[in-house]
C-alpha atoms as a PDB file:
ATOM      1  CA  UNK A   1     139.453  11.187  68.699  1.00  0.00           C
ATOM      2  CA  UNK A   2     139.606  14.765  66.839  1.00  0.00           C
ATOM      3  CA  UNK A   3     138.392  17.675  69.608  1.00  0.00           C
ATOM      4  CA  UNK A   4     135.972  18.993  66.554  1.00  0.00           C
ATOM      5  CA  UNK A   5     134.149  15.237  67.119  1.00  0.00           C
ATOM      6  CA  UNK A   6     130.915  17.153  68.753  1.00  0.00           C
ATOM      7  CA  UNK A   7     130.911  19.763  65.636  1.00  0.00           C
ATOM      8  CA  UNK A   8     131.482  17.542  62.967  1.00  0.00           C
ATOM      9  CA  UNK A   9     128.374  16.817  61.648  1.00  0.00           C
ATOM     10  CA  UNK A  10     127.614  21.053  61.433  1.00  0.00           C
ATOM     11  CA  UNK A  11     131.208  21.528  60.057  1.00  0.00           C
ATOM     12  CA  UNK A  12     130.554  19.340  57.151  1.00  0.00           C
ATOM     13  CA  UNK A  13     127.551  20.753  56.304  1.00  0.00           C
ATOM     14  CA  UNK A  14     129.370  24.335  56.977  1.00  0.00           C
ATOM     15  CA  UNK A  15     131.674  22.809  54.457  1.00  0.00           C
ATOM     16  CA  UNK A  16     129.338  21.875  51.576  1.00  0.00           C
ATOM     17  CA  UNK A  17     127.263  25.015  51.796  1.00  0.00           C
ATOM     18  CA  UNK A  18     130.728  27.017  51.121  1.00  0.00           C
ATOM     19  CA  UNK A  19     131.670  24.127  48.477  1.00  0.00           C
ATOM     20  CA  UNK A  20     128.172  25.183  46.619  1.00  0.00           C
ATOM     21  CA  UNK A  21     128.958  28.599  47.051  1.00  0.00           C
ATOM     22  CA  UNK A  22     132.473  28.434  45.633  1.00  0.00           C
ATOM     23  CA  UNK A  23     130.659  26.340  42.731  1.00  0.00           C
ATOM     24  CA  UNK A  24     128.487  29.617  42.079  1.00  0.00           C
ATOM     25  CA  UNK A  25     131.256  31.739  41.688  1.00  0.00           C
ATOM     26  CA  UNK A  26     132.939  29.839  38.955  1.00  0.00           C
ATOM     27  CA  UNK A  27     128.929  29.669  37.174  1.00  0.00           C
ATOM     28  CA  UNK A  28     129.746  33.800  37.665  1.00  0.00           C
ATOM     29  CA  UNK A  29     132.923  33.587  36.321  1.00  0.00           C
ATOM     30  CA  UNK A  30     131.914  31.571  33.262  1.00  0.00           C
ATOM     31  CA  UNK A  31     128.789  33.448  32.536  1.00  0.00           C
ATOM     32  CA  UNK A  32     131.039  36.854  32.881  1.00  0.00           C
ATOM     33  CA  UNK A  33     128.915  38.474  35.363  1.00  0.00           C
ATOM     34  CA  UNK A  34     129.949  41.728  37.357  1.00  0.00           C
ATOM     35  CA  UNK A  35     133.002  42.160  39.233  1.00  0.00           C
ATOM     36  CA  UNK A  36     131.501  43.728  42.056  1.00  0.00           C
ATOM     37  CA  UNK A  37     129.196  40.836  42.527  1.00  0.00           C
ATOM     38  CA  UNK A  38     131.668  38.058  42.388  1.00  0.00           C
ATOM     39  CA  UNK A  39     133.684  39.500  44.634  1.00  0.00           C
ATOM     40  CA  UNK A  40     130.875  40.385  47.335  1.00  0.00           C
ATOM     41  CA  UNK A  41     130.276  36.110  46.785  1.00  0.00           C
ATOM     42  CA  UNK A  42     134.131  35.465  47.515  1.00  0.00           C
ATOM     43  CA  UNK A  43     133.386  37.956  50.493  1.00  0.00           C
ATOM     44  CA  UNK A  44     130.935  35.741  51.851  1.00  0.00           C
ATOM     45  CA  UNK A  45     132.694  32.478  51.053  1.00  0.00           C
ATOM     46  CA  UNK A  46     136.062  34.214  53.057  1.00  0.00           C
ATOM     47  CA  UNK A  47     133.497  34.572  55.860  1.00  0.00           C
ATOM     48  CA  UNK A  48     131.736  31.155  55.768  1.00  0.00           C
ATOM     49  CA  UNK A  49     135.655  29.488  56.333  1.00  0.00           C
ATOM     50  CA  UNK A  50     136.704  31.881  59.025  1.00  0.00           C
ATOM     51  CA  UNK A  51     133.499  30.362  60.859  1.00  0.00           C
ATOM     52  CA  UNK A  52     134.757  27.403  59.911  1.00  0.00           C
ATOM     53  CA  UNK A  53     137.810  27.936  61.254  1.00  0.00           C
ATOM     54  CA  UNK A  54     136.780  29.761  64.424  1.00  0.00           C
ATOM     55  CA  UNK A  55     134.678  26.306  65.390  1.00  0.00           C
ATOM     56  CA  UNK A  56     137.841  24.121  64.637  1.00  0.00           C
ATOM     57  CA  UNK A  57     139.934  26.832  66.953  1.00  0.00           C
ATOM     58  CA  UNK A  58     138.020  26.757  70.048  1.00  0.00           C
ATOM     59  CA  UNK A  59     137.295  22.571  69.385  1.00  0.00           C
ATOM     60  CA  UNK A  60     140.936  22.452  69.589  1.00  0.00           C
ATOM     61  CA  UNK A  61     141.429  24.635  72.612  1.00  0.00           C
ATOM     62  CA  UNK A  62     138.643  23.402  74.356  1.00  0.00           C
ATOM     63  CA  UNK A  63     139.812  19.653  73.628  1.00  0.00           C
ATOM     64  CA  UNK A  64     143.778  19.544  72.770  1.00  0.00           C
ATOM     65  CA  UNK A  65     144.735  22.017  74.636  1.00  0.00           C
ATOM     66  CA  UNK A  66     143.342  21.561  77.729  1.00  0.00           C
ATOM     67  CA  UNK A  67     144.398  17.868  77.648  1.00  0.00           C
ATOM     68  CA  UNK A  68     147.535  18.721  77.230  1.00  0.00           C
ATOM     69  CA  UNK A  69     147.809  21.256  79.855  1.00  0.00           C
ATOM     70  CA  UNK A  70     146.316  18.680  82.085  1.00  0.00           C
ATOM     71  CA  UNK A  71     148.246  16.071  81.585  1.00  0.00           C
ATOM     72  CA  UNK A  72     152.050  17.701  81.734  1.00  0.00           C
ATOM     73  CA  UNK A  73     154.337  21.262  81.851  1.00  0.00           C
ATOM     74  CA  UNK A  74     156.236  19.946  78.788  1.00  0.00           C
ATOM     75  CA  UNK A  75     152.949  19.252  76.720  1.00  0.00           C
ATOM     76  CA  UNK A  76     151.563  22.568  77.616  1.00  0.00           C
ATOM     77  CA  UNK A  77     154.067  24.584  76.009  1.00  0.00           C
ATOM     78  CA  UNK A  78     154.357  23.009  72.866  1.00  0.00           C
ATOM     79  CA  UNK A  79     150.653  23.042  72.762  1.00  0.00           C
ATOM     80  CA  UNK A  80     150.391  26.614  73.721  1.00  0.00           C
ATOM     81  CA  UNK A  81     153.201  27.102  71.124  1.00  0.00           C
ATOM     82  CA  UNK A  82     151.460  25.067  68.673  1.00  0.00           C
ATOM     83  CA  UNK A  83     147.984  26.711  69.145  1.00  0.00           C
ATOM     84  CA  UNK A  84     149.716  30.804  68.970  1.00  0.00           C
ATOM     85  CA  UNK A  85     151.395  29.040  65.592  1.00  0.00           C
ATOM     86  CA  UNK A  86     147.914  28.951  64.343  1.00  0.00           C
ATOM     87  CA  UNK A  87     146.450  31.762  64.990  1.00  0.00           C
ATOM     88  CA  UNK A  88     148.935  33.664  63.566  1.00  0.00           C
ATOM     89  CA  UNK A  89     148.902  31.734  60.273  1.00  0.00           C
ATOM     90  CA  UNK A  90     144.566  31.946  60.965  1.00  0.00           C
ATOM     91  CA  UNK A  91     144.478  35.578  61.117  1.00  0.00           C
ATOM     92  CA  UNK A  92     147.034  36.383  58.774  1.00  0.00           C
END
């Protein structure tokens, strides 16, 4: 079972709210609207993901992680590995 199991229900909806919004800024872009106002929507859509993405982190911390710190020395490290991976591609 995914470690985001408990969130996935809000994540979706996380998800189609941003999909909607990402919909609005190609309306933008096709009706040649302001620069300054498309980007302040891309802004917020950048934001809406890293939320997004800040859930999924600590779901998979919280769940993965810890499981696999529990469970064995070798699984730890690669998971420990695994999750640093991420965050540095995350906060890039």
């Amino acid at each position: 079972m995914a470690s985001y199991q408990q969130d996935k229900e809000a994540i979706l909806k996380r998800l189609r709210r941003i999909e909607g919004q990402v919909r609005g800024i190609q309306r933008m872009v096709e009706e040649d609207k302001y620069c300054v106002d498309i980007l302040v929507q891309i802004a917020a859509v950048r934001a809406a993901l890293d939320q997004v993405g800040l859930i999924l982190l600590e779901d998979h911390t919280r769940g993965c992680v810890a499981r696999a710190i529990k469970q064995s020395e070798g699984d730890a490290d690669a998971a420990i590995t695994e999750l640093t991976d991420v965050l540095k591609r995350f906060l890039r």
